[in-house]
C-alpha atoms as a PDB file:
ATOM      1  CA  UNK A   1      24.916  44.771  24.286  1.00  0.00           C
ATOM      2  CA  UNK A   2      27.948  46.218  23.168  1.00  0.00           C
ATOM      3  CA  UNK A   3      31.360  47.340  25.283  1.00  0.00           C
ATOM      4  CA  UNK A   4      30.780  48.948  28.121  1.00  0.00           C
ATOM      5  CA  UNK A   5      31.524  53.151  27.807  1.00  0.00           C
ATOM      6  CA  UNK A   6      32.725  54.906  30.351  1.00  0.00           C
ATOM      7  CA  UNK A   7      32.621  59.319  30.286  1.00  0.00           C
ATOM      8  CA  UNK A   8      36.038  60.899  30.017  1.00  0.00           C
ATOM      9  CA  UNK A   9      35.872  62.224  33.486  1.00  0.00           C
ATOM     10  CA  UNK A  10      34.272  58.868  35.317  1.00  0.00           C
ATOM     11  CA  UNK A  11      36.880  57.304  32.952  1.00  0.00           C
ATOM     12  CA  UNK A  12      39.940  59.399  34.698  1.00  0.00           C
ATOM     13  CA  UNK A  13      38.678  58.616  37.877  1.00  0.00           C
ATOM     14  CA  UNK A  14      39.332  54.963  37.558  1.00  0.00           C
ATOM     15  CA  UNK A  15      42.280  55.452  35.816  1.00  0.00           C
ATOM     16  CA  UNK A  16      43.933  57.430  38.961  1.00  0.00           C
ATOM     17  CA  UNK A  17      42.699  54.445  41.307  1.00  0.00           C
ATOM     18  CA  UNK A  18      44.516  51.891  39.788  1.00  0.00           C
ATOM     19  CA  UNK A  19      47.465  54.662  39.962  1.00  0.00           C
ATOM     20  CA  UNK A  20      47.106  54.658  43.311  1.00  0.00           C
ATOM     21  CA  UNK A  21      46.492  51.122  44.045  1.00  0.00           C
ATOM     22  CA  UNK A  22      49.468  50.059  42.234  1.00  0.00           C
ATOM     23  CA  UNK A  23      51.495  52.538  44.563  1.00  0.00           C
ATOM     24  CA  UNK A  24      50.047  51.662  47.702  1.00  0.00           C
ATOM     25  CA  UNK A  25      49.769  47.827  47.546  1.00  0.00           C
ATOM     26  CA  UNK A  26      52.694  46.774  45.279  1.00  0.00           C
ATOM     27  CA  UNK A  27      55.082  49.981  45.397  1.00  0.00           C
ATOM     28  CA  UNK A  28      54.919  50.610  41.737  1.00  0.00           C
ATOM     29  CA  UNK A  29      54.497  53.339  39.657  1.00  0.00           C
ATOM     30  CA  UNK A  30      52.185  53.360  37.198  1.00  0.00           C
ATOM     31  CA  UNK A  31      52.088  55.888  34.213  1.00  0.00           C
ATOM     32  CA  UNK A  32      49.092  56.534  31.934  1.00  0.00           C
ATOM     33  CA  UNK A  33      49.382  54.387  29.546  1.00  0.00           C
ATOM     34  CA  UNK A  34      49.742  51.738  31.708  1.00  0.00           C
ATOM     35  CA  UNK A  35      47.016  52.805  33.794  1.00  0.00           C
ATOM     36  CA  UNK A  36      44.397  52.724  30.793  1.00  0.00           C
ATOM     37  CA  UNK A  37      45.303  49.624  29.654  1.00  0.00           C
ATOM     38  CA  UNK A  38      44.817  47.882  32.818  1.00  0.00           C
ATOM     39  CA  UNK A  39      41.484  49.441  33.364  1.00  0.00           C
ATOM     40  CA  UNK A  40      40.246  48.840  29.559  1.00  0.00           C
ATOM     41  CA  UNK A  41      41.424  44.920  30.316  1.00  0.00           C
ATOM     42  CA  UNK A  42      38.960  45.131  33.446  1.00  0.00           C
ATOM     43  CA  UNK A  43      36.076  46.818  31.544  1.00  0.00           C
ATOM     44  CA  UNK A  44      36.341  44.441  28.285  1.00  0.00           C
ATOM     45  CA  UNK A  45      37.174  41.014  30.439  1.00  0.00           C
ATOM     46  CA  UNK A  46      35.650  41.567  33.900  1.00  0.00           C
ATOM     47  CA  UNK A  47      33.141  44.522  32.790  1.00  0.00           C
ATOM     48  CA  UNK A  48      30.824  41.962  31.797  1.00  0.00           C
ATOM     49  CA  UNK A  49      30.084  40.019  34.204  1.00  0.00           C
ATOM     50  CA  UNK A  50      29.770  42.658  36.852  1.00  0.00           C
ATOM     51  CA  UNK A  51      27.205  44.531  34.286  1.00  0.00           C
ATOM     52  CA  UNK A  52      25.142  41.237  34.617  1.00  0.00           C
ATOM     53  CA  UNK A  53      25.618  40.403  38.010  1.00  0.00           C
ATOM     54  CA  UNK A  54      23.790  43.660  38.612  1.00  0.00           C
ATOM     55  CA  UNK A  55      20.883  43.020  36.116  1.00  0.00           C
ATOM     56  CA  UNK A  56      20.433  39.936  37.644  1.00  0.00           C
ATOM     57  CA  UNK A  57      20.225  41.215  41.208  1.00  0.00           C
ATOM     58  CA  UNK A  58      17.936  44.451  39.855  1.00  0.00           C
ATOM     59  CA  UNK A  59      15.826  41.627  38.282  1.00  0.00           C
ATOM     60  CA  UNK A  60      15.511  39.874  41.673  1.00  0.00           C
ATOM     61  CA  UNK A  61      14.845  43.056  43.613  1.00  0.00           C
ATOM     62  CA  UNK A  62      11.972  44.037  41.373  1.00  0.00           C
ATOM     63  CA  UNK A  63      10.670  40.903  41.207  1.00  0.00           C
ATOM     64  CA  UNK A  64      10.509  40.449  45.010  1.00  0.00           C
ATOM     65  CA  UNK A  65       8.945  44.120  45.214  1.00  0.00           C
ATOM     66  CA  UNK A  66       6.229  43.428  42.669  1.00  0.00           C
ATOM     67  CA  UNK A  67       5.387  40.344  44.686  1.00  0.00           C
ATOM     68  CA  UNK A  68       4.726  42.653  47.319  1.00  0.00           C
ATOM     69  CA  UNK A  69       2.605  45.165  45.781  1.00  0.00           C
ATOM     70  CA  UNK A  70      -0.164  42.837  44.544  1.00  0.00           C
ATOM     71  CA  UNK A  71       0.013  41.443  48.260  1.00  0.00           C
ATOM     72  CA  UNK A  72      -1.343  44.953  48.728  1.00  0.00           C
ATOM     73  CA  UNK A  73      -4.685  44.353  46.689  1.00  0.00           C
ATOM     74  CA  UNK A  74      -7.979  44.903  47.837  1.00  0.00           C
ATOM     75  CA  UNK A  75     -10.601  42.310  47.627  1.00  0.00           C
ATOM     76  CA  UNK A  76     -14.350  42.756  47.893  1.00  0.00           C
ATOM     77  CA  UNK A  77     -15.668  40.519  50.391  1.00  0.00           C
ATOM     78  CA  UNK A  78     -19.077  38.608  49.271  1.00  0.00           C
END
């Protein structure tokens, strides 16, 4: 799998909350620049292993669900 791509507007979104976590929590002011290259670091270095963290737990999930289903079969009795 490549990088991870995030949509221009999803991509804006993120941008403005680490705007306005930067503000709140430390008292700094954060411009866009900034801003982008903070949440590229995240997606390149941390993006990963959230991305897998959630494959792994989807893989879990389904597994645990498809466990159930054939719990749901039908047998003929003899």
């Amino acid at each position: 799998m490549g990088k991870i791509k995030i949509d221009k507007a999803k991509n804006e979104e993120m941008r403005k909350t680490i705007v306005n976590y930067f503000y709140k929590e430390r008292d700094e002011d954060l411009g866009d620049l900034a801003s982008q290259l903070i949440l590229e670091f995240f997606l390149d270095e941390l993006g990963p292993f959230i991305y897998n963290q959630g494959v792994e737990d989807a893989y879990s999930y389904t597994k645990n669900i498809t466990e159930d289903i054939l719990a749901l079969q039908i047998y003929r009795r003899n």
